[in-house]
N, C-alpha and C. Protein backbone atom coordinates (compact mmCIF):
# COMPACT_ATOMS: atom_id res chain seq x y z
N UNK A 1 6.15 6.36 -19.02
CA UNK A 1 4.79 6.17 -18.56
C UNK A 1 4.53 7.14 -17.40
N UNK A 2 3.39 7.84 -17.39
CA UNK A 2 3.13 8.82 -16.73
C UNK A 2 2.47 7.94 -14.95
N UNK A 3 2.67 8.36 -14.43
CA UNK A 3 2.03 8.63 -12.99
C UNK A 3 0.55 8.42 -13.09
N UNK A 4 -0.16 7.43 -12.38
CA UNK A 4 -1.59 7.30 -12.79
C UNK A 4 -2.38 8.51 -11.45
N UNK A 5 -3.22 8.50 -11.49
CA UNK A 5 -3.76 9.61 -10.96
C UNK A 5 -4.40 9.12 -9.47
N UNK A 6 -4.30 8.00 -9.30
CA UNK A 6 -4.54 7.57 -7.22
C UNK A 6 -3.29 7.53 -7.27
N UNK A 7 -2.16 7.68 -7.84
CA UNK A 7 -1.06 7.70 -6.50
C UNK A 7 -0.40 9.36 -6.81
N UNK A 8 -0.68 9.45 -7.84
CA UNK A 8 -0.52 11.31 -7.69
C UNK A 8 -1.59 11.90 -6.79
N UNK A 9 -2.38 11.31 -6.31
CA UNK A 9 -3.21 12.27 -5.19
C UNK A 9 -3.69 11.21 -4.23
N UNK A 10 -2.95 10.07 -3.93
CA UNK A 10 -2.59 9.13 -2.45
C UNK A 10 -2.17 10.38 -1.48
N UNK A 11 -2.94 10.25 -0.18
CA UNK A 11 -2.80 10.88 0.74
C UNK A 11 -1.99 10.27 1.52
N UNK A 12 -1.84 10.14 2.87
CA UNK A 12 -0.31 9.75 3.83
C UNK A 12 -1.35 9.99 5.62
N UNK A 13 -2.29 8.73 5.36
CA UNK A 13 -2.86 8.84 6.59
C UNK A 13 -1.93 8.24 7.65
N UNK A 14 -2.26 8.77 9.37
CA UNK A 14 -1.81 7.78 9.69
C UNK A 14 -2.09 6.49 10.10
N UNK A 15 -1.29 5.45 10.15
CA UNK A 15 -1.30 3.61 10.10
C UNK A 15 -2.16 3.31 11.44
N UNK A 16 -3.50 2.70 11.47
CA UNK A 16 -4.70 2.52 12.28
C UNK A 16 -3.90 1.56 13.42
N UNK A 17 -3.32 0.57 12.70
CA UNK A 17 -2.60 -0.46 14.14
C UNK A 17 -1.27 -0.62 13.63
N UNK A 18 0.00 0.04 13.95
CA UNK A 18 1.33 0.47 13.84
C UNK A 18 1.81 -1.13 14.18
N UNK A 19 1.07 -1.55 14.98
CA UNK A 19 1.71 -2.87 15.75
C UNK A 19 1.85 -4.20 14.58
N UNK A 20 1.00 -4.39 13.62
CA UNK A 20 0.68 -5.00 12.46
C UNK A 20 -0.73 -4.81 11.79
N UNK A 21 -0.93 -6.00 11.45
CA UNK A 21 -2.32 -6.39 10.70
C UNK A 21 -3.00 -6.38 11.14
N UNK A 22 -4.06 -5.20 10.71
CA UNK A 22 -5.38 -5.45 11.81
C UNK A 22 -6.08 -6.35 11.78
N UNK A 23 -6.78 -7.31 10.66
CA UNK A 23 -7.52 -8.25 10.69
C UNK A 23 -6.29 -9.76 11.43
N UNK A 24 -4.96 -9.81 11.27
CA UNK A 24 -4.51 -11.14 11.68
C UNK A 24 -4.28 -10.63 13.30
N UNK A 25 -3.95 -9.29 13.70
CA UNK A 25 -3.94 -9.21 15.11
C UNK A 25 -5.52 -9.53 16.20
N UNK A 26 -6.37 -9.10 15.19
CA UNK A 26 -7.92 -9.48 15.53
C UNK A 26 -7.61 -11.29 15.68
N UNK A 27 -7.06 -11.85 14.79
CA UNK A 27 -7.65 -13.33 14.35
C UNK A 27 -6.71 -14.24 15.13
N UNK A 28 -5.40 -13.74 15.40
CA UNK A 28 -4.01 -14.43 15.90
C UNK A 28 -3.60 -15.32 15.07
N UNK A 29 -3.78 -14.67 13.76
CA UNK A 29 -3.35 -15.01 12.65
C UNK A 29 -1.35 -14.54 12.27
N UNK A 30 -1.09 -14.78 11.53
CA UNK A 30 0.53 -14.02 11.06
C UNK A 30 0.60 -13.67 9.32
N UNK A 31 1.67 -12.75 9.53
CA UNK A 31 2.07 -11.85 8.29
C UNK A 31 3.51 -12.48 7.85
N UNK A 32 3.81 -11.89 6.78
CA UNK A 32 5.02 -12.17 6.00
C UNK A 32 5.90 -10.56 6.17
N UNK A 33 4.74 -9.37 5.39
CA UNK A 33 5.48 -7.91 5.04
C UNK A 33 4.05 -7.15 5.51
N UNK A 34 3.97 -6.22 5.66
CA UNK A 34 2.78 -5.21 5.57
C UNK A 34 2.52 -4.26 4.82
N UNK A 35 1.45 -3.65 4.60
CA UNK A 35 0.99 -2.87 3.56
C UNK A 35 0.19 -1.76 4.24
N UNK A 36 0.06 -0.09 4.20
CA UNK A 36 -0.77 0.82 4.60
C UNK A 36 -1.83 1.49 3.60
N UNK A 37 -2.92 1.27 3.60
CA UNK A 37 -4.09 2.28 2.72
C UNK A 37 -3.26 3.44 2.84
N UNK A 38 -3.18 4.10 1.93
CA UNK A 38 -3.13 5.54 2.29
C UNK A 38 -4.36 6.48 1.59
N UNK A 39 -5.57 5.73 1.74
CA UNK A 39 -7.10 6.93 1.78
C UNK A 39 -7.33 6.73 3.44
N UNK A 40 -7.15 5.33 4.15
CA UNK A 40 -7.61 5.56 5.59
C UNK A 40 -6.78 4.46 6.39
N UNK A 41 -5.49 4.49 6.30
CA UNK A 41 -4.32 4.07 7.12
C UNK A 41 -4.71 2.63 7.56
N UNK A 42 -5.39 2.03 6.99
CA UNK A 42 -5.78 0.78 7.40
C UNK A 42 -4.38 -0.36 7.55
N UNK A 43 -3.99 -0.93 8.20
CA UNK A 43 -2.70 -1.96 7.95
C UNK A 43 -3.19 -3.60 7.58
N UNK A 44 -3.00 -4.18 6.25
CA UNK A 44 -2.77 -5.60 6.15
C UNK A 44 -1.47 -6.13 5.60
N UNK A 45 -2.26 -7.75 6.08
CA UNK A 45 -0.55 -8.07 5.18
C UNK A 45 -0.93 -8.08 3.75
N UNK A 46 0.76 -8.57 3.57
CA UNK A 46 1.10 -8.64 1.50
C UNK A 46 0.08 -9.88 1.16
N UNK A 47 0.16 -9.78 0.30
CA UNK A 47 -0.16 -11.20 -0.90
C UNK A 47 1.22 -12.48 -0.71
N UNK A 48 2.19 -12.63 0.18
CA UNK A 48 2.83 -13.38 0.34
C UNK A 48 2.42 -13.42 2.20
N UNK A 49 1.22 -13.08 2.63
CA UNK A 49 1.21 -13.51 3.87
C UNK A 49 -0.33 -14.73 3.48
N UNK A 50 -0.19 -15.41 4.39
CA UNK A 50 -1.60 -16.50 3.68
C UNK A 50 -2.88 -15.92 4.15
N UNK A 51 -3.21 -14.57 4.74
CA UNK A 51 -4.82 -13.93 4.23
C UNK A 51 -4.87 -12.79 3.76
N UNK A 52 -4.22 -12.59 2.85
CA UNK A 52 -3.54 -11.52 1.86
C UNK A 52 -4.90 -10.13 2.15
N UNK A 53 -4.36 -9.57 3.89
CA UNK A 53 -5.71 -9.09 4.30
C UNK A 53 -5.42 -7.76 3.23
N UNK A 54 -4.08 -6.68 2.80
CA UNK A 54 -4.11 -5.56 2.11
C UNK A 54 -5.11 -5.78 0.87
N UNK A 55 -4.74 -6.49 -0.17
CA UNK A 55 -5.59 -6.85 -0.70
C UNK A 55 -7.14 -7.35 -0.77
N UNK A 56 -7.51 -7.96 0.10
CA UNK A 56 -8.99 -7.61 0.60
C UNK A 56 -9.38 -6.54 1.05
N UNK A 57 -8.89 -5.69 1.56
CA UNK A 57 -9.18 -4.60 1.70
C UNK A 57 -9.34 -3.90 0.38
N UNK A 58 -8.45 -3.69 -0.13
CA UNK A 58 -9.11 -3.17 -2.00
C UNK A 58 -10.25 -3.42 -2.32
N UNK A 59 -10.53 -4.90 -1.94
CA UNK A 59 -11.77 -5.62 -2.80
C UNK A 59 -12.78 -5.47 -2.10
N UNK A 60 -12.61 -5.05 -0.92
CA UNK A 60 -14.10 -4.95 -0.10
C UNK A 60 -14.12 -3.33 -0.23
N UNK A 61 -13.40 -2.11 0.08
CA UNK A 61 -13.94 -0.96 -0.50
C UNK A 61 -13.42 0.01 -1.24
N UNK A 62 -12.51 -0.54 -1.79
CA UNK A 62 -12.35 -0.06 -3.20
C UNK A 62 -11.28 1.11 -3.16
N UNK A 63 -10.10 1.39 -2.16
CA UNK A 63 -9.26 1.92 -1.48
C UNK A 63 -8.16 1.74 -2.46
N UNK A 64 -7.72 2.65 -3.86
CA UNK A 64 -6.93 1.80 -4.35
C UNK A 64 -5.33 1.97 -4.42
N UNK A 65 -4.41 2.83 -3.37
CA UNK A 65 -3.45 3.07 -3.13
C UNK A 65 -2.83 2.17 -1.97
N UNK A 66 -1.37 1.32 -1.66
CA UNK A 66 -1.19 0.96 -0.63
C UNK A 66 0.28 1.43 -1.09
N UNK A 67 0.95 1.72 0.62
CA UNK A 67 2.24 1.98 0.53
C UNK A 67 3.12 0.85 1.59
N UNK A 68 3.99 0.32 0.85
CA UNK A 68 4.98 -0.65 2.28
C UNK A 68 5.01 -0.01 3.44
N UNK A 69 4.74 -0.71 4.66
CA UNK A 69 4.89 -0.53 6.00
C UNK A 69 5.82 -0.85 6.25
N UNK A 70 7.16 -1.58 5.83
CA UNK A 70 8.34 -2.51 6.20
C UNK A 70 9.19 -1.27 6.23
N UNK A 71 10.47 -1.29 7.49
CA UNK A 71 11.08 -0.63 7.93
C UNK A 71 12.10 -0.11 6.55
N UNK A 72 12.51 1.22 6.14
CA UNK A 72 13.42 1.82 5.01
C UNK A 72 12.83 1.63 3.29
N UNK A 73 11.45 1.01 3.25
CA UNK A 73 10.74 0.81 2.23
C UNK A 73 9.66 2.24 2.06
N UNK A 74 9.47 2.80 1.06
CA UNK A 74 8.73 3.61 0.39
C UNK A 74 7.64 3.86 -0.67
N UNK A 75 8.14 2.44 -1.39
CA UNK A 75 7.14 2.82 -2.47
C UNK A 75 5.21 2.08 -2.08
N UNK A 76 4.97 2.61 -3.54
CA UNK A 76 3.50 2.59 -2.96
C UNK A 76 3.38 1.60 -4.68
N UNK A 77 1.55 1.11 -4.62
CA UNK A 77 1.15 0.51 -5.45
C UNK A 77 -0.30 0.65 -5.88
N UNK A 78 -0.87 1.09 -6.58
CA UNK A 78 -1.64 1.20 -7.22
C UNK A 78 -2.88 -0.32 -7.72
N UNK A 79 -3.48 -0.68 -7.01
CA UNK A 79 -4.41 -1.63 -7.41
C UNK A 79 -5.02 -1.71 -8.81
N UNK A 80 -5.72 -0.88 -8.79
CA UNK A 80 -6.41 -0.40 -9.90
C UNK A 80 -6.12 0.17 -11.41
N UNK A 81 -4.80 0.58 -11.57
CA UNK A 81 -4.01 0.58 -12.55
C UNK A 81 -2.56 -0.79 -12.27
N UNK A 82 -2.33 -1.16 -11.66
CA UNK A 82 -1.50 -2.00 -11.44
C UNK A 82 0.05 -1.40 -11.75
N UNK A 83 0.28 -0.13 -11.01
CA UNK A 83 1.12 0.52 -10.89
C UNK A 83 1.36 0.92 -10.14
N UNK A 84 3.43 0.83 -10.18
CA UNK A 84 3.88 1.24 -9.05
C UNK A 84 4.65 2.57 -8.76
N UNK A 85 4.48 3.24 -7.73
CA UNK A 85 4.90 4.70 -8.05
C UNK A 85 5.90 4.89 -6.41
């Protein structure tokens, strides 16, 4: 299976709040793992944190590359094809 075409041309911005989640650091909310946009470095948590903010972020603008923020992790994921590269 070939390479879908947002993560063959996912860019590598850099991460807006390095520190965590921007919407649970706004809320004093907590995370499980983190996740980075890479169209505009936005940071949320996973779908195993309980306001699965990476994922809202997809759904509110349509951003459809995220790559793990977790320390020695690399890969990235594809929303929109539901692929991982």
């Amino acid at each position: 299976m070939a390479i879908c075409e947002h993560l063959s041309h996912a860019d590598d911005p850099p991460a807006k709040t390095p520190e965590g989640c921007e919407e649970c650091l706004a809320t004093g909310g907590r995370w499980v793992h983190l996740r980075r946009c890479l169209e505009c470095g936005h940071i949320g948590c996973c779908d195993s944190s309980p306001s699965k903010h990476a994922t809202a972020h997809y759904h509110a603008v349509g951003h459809p590359v995220i790559q793990s923020f977790e320390p020695g992790e690399s890969w990235r994921w594809c929303f929109t094809d539901n692929q991982m590269g």
